[in-house]
PDB file of N, CA and C in Angstrom:
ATOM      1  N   UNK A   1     110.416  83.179  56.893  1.00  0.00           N
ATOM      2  CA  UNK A   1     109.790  84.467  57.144  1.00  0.00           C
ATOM      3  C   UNK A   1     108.815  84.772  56.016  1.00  0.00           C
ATOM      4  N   UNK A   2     107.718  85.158  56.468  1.00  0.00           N
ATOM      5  CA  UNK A   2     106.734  85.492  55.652  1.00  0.00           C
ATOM      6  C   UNK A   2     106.939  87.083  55.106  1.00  0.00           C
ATOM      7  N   UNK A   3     106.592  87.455  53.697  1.00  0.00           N
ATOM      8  CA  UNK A   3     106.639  88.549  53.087  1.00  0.00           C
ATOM      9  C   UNK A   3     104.912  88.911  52.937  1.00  0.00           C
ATOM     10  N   UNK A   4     104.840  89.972  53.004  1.00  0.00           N
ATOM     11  CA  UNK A   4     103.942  90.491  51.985  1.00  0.00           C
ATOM     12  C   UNK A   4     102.383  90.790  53.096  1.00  0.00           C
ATOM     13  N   UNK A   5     103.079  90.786  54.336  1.00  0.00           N
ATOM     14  CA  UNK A   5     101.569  90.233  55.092  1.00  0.00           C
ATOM     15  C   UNK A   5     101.153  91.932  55.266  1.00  0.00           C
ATOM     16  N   UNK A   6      99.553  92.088  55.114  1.00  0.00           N
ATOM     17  CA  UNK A   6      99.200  93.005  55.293  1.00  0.00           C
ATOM     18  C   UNK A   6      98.547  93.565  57.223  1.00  0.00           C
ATOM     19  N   UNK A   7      98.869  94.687  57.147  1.00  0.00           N
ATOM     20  CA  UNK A   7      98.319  95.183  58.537  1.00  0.00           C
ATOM     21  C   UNK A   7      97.489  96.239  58.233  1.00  0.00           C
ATOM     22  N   UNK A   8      96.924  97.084  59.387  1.00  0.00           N
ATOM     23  CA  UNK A   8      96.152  98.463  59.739  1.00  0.00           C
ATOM     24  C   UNK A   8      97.090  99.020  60.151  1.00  0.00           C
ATOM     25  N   UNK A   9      97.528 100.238  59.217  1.00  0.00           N
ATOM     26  CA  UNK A   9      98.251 101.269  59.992  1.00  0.00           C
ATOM     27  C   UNK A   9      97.415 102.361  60.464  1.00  0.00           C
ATOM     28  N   UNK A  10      97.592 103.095  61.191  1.00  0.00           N
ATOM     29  CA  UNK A  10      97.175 104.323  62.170  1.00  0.00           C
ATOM     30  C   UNK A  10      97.680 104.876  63.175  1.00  0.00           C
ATOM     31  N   UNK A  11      97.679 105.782  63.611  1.00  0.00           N
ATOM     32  CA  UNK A  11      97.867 106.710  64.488  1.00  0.00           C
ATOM     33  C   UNK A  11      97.137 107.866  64.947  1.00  0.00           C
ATOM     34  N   UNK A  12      96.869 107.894  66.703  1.00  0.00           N
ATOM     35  CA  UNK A  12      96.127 108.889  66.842  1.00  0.00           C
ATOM     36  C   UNK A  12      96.326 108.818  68.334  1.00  0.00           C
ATOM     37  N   UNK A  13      96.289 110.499  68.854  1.00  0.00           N
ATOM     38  CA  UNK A  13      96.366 111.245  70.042  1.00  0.00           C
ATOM     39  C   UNK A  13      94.986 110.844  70.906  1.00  0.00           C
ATOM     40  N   UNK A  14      93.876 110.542  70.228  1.00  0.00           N
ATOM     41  CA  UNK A  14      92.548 111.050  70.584  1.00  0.00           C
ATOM     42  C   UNK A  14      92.211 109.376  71.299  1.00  0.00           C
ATOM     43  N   UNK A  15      91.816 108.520  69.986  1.00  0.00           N
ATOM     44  CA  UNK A  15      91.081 106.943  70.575  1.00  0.00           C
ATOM     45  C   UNK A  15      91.112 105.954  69.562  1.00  0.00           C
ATOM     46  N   UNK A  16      90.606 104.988  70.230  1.00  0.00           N
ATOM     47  CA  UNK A  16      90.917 103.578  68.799  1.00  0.00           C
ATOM     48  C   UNK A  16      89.903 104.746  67.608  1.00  0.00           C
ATOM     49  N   UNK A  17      88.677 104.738  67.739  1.00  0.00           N
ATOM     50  CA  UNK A  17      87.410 105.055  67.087  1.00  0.00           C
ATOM     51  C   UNK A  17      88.820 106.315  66.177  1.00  0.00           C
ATOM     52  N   UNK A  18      89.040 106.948  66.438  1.00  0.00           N
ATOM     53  CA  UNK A  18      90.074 108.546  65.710  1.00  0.00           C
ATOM     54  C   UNK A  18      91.243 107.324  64.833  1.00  0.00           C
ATOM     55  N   UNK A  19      91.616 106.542  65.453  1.00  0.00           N
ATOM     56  CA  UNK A  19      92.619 106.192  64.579  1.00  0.00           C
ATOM     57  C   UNK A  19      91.892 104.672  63.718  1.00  0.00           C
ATOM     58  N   UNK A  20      90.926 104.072  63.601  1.00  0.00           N
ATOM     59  CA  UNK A  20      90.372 103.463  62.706  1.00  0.00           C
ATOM     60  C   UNK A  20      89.640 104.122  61.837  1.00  0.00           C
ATOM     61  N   UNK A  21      89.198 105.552  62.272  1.00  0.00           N
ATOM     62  CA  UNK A  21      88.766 106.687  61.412  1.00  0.00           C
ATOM     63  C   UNK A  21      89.856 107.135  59.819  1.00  0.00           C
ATOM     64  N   UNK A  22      90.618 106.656  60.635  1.00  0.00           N
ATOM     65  CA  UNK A  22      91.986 106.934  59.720  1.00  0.00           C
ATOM     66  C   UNK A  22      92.824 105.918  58.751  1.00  0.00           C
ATOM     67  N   UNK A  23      92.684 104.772  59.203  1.00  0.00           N
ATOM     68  CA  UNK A  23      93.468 103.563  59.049  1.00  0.00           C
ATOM     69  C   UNK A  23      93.564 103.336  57.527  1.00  0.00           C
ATOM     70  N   UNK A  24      94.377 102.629  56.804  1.00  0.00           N
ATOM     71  CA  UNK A  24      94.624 102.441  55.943  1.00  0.00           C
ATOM     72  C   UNK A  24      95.141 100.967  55.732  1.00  0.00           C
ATOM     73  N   UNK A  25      95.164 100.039  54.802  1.00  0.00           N
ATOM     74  CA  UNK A  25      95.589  98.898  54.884  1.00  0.00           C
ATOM     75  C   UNK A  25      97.184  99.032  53.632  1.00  0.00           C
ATOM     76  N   UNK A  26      98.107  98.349  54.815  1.00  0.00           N
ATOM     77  CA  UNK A  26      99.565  98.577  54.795  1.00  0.00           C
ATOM     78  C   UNK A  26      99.903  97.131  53.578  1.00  0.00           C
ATOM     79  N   UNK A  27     100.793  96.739  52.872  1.00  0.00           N
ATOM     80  CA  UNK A  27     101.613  95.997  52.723  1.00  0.00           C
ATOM     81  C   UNK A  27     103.322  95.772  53.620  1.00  0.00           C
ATOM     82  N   UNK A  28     103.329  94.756  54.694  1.00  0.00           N
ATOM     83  CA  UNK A  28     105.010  95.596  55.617  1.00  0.00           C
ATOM     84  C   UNK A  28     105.478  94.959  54.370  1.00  0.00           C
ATOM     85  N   UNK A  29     106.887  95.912  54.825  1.00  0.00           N
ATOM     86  CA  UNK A  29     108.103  95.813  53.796  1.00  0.00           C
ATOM     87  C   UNK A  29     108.594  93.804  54.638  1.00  0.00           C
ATOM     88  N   UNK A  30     109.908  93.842  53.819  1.00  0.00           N
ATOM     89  CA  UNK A  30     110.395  92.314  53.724  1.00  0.00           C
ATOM     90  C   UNK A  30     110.858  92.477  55.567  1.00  0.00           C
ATOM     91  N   UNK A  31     110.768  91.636  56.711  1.00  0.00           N
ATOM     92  CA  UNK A  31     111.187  91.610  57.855  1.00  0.00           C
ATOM     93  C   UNK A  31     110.057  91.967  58.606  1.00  0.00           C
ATOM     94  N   UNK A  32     109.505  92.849  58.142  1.00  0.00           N
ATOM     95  CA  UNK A  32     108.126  92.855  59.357  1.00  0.00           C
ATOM     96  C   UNK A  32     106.909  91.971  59.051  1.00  0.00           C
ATOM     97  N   UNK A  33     107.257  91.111  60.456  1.00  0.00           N
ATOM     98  CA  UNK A  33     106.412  89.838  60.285  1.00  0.00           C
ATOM     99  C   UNK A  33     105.417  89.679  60.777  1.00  0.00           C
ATOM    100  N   UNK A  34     105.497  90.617  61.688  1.00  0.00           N
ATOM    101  CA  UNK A  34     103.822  91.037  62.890  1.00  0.00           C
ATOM    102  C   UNK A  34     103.079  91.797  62.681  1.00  0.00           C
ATOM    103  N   UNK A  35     101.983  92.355  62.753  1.00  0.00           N
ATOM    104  CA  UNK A  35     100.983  93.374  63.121  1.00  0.00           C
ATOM    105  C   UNK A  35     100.670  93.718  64.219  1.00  0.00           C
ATOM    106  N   UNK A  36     100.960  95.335  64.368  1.00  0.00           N
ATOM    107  CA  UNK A  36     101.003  95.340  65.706  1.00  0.00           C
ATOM    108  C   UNK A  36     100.109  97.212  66.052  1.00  0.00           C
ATOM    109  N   UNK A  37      99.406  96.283  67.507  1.00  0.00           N
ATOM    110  CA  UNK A  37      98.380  97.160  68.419  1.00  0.00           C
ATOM    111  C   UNK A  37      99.280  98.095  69.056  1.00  0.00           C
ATOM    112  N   UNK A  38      99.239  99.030  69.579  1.00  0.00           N
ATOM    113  CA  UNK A  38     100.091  99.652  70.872  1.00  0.00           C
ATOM    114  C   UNK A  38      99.150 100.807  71.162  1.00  0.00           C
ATOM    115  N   UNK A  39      99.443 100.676  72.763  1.00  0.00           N
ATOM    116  CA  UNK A  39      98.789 101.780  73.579  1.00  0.00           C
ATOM    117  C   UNK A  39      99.322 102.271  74.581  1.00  0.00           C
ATOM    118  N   UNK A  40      99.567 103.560  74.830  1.00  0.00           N
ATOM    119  CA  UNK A  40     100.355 104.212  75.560  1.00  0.00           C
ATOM    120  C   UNK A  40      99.806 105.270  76.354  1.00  0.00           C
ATOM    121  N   UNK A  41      99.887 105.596  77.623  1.00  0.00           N
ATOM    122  CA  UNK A  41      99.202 106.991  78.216  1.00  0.00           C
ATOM    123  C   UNK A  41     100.551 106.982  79.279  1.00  0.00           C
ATOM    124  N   UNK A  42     100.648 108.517  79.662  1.00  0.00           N
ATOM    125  CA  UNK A  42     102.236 108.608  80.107  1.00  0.00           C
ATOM    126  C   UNK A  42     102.322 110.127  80.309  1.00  0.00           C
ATOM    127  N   UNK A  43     103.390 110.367  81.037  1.00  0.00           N
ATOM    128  CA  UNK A  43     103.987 112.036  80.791  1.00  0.00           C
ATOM    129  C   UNK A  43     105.491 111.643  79.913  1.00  0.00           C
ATOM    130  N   UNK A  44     105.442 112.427  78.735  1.00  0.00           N
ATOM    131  CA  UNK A  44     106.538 112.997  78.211  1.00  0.00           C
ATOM    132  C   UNK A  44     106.878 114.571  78.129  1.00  0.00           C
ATOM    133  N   UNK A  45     108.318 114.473  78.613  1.00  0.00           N
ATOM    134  CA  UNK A  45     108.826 115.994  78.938  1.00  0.00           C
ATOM    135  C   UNK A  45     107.722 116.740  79.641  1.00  0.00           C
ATOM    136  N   UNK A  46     107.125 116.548  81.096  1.00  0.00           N
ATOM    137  CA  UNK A  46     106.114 117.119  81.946  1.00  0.00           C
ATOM    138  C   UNK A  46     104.577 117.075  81.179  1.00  0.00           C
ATOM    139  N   UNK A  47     104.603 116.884  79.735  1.00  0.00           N
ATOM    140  CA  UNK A  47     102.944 116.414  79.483  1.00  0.00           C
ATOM    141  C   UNK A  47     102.793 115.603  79.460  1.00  0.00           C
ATOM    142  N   UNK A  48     101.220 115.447  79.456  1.00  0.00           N
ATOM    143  CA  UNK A  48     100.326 114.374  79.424  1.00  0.00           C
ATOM    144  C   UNK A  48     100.168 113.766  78.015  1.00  0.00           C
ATOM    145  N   UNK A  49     100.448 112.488  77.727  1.00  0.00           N
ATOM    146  CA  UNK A  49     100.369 111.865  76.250  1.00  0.00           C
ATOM    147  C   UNK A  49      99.392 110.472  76.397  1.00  0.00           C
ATOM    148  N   UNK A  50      99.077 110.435  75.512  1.00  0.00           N
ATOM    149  CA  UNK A  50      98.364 109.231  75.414  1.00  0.00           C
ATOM    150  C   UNK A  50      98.476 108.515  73.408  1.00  0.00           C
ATOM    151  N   UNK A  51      98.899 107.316  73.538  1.00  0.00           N
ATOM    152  CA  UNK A  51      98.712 107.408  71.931  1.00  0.00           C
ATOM    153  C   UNK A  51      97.986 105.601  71.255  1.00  0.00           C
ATOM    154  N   UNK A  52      97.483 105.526  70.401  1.00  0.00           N
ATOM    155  CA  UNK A  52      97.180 104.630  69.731  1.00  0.00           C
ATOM    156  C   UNK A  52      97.328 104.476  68.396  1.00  0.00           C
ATOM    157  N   UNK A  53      97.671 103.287  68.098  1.00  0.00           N
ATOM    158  CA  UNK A  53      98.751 103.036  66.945  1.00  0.00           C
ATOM    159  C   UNK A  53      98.842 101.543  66.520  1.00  0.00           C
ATOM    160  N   UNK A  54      98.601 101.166  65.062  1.00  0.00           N
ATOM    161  CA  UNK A  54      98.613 100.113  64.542  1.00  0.00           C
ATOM    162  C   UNK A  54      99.815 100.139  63.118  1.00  0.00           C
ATOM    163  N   UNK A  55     100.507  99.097  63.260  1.00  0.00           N
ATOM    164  CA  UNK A  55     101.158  99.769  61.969  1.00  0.00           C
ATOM    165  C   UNK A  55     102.040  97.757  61.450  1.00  0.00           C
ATOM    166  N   UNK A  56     103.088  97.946  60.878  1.00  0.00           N
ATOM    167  CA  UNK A  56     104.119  96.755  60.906  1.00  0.00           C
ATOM    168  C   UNK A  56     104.948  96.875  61.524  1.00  0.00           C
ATOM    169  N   UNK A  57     105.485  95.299  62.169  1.00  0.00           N
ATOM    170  CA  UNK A  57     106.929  95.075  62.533  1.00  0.00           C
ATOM    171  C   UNK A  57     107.732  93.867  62.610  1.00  0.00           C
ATOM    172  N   UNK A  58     108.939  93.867  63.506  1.00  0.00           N
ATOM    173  CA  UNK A  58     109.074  92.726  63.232  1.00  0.00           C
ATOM    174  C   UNK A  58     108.977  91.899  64.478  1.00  0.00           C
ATOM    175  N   UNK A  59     109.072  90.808  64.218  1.00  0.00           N
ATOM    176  CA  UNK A  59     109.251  89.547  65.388  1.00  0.00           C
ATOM    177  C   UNK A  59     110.160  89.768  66.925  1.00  0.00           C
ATOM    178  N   UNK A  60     110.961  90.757  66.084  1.00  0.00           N
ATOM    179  CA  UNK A  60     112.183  91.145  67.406  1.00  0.00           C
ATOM    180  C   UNK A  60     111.640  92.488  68.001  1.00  0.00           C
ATOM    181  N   UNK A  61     110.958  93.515  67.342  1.00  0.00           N
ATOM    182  CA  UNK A  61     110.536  94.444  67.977  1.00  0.00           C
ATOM    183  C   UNK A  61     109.418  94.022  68.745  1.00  0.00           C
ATOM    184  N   UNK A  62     108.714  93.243  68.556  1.00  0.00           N
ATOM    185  CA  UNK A  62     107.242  92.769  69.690  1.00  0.00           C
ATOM    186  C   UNK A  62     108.216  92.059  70.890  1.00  0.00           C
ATOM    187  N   UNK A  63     108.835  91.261  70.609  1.00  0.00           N
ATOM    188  CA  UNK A  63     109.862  90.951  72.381  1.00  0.00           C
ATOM    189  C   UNK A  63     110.088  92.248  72.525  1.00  0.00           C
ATOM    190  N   UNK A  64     110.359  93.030  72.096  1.00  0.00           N
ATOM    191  CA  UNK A  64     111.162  93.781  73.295  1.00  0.00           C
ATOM    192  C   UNK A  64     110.117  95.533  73.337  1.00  0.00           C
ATOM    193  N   UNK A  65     109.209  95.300  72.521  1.00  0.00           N
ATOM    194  CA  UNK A  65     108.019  96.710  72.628  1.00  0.00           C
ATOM    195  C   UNK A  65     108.366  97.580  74.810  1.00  0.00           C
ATOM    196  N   UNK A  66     107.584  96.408  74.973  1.00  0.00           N
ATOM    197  CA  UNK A  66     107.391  97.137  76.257  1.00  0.00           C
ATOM    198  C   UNK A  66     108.423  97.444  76.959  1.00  0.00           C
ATOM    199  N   UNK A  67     109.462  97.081  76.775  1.00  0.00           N
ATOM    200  CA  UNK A  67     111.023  97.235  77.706  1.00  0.00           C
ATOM    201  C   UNK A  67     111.500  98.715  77.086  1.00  0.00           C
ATOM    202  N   UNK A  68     110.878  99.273  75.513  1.00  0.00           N
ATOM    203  CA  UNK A  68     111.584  99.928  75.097  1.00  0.00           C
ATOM    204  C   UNK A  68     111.237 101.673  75.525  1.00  0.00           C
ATOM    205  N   UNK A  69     112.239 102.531  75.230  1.00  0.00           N
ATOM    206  CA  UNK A  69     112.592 103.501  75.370  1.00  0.00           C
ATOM    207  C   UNK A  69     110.747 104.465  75.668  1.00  0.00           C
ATOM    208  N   UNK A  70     110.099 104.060  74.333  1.00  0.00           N
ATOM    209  CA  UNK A  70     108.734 104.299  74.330  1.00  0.00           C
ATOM    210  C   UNK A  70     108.199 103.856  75.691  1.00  0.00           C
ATOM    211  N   UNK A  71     107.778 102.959  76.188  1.00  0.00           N
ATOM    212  CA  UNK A  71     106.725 101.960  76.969  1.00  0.00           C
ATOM    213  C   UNK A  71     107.884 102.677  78.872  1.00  0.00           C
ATOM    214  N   UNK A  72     109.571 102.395  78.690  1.00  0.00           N
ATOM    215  CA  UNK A  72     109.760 102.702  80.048  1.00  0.00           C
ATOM    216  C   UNK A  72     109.329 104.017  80.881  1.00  0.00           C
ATOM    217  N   UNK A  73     109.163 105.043  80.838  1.00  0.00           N
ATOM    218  CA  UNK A  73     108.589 106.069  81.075  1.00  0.00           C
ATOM    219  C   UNK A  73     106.858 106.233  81.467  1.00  0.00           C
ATOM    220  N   UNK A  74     106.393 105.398  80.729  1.00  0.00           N
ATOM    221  CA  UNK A  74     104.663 105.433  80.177  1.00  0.00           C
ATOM    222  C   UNK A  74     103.943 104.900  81.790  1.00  0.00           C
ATOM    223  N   UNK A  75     102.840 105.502  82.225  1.00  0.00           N
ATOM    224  CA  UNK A  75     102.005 104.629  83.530  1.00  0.00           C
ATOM    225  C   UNK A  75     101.549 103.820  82.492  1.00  0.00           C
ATOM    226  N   UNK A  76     100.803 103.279  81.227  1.00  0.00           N
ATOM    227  CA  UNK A  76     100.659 102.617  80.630  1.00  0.00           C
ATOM    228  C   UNK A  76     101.314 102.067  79.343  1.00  0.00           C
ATOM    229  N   UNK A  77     101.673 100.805  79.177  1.00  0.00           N
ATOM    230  CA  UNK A  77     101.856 101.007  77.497  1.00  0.00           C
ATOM    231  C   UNK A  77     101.493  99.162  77.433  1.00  0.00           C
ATOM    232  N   UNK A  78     100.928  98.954  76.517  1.00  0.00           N
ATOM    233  CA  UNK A  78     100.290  97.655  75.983  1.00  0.00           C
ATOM    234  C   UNK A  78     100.207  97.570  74.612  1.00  0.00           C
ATOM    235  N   UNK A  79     100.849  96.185  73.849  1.00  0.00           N
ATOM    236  CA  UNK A  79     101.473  96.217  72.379  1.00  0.00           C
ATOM    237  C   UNK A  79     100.708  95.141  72.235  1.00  0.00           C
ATOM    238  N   UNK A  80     100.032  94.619  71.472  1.00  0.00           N
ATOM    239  CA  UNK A  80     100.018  93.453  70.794  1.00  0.00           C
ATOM    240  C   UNK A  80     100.549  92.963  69.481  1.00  0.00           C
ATOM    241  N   UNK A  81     100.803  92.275  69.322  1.00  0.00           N
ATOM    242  CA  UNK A  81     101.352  91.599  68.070  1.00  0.00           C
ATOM    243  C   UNK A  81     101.136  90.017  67.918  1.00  0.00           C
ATOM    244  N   UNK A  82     100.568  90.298  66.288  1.00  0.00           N
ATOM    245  CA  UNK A  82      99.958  88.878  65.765  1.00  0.00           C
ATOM    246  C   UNK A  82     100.217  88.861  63.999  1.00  0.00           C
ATOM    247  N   UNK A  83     100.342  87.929  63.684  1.00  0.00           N
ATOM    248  CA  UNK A  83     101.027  87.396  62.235  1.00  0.00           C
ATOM    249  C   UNK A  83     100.396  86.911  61.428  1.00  0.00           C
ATOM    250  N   UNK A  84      98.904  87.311  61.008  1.00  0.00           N
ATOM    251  CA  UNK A  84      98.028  87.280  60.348  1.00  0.00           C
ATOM    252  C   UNK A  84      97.099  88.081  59.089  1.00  0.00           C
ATOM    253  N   UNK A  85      97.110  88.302  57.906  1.00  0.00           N
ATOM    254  CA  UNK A  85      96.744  89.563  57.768  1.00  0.00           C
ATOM    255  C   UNK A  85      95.567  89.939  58.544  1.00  0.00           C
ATOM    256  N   UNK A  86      96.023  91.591  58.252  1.00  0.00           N
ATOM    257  CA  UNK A  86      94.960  92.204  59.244  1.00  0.00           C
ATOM    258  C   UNK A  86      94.308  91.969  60.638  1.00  0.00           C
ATOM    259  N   UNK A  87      95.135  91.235  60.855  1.00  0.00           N
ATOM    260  CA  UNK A  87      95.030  90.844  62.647  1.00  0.00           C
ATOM    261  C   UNK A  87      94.871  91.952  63.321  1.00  0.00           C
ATOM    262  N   UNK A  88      95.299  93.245  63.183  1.00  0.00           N
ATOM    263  CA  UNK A  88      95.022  94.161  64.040  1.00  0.00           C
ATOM    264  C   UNK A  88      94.349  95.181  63.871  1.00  0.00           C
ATOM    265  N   UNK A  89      93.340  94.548  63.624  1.00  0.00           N
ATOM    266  CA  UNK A  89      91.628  95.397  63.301  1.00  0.00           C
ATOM    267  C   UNK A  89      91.212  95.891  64.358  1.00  0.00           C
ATOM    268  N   UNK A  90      91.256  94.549  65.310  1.00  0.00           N
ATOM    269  CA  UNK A  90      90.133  94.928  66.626  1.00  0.00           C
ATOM    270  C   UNK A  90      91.208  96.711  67.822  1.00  0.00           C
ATOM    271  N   UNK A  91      90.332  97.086  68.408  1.00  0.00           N
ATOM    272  CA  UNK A  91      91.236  97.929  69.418  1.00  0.00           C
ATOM    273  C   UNK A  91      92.001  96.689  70.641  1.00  0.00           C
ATOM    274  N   UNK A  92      93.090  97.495  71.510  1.00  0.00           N
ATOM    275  CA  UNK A  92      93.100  96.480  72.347  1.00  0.00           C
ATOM    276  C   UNK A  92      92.530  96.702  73.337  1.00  0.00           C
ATOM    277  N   UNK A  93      91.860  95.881  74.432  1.00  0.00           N
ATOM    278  CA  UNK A  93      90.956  96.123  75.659  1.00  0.00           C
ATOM    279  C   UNK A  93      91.479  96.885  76.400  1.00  0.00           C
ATOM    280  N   UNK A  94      90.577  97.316  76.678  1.00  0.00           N
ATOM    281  CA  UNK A  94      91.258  98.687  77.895  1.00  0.00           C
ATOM    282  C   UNK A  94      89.779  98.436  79.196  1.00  0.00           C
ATOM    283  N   UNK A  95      89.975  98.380  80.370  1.00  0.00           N
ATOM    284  CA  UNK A  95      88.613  98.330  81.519  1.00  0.00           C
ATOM    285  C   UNK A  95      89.014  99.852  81.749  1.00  0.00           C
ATOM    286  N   UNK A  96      87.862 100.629  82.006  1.00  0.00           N
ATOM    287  CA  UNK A  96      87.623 101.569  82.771  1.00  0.00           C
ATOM    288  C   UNK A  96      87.812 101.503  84.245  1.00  0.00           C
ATOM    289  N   UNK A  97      88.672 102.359  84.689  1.00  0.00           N
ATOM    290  CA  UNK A  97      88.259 102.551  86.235  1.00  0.00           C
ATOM    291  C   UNK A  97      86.995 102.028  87.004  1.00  0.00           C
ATOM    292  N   UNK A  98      85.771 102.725  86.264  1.00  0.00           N
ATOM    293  CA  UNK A  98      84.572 102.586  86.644  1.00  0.00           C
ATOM    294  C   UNK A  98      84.234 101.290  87.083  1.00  0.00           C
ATOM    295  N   UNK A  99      84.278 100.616  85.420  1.00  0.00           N
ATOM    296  CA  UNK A  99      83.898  99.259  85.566  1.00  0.00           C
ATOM    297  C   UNK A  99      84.700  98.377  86.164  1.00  0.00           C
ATOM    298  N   UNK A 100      86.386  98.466  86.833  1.00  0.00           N
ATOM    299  CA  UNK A 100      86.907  98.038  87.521  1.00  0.00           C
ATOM    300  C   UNK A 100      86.652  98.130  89.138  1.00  0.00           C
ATOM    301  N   UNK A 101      86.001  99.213  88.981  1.00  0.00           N
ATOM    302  CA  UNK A 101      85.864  99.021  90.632  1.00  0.00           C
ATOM    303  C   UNK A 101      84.393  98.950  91.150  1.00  0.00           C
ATOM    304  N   UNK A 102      83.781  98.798  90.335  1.00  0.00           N
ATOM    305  CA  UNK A 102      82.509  98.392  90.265  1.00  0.00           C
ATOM    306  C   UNK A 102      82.624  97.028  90.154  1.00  0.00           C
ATOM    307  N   UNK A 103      83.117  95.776  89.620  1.00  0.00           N
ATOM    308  CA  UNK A 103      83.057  94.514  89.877  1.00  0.00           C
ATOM    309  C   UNK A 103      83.989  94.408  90.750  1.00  0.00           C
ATOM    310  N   UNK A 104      84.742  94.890  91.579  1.00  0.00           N
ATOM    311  CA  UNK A 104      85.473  94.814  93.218  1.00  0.00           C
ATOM    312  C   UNK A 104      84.713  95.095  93.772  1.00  0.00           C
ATOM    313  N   UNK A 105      83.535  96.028  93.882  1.00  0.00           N
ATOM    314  CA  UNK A 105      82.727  95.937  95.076  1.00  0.00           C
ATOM    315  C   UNK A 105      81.616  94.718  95.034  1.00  0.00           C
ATOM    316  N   UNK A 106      81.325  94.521  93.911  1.00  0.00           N
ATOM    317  CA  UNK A 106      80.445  93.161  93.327  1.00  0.00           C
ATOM    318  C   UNK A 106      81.271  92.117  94.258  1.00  0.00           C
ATOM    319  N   UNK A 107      82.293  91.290  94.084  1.00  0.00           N
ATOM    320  CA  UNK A 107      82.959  90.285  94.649  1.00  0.00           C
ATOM    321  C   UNK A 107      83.024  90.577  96.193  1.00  0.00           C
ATOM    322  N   UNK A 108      83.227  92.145  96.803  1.00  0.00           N
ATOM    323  CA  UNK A 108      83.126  91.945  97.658  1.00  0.00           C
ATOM    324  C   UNK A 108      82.684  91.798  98.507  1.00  0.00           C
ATOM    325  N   UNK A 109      81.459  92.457  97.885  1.00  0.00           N
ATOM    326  CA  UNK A 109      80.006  92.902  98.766  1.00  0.00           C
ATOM    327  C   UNK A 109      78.980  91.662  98.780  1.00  0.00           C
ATOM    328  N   UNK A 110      79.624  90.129  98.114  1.00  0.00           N
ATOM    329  CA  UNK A 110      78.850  89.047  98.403  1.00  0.00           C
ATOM    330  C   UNK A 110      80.156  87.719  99.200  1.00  0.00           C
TER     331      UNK A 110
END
């Protein structure tokens, strides 16, 4: 197990752009071996939530991110995790509606 690996931590209600506005570069403590993306949009307790978030963890929390307590509830939730420093710079992809159904009518309309 690797020590010492650095990540982007952040957090934010708003968008990647609000929480790289913010970010800070982490040292994880001893066990968190990943760097990790997460994205969430959802109702909790009848509101509307949405969140983005980079921070440390470990190897066992990325198996099981999306199964968990967070992600079951969520219409969305998408985690990445990678073991590199600072691997989790980039945002994670998200398609727009728009542009999703705009290349379905593309494919279909030929």
């Amino acid at each position: 197990m690797r020590y010492g690996l650095k990540c982007y931590k952040c957090t934010s209600t708003k968008s990647w752009d609000d929480c790289a506005s913010v970010k800070i570069e982490k040292t994880c403590s001893s066990g968190e071996d990943r760097c990790t993306k997460a994205y969430f949009k959802g109702k909790s307790e009848g509101a509307s939530v949405e969140g983005f978030a980079k921070d440390c963890h470990s190897a066992a929390d990325c198996d099981g991110f999306e199964k968990s307590d967070l992600c079951k509830d969520m219409k969305e939730c998408k985690v990445n995790c990678c073991s590199s420093d600072l691997c989790n710079a980039a945002a994670l992809p998200m398609v727009s509606a728009f542009i999703f159904i705009a290349c379905a009518l593309v494919v279909f309309a030929f």
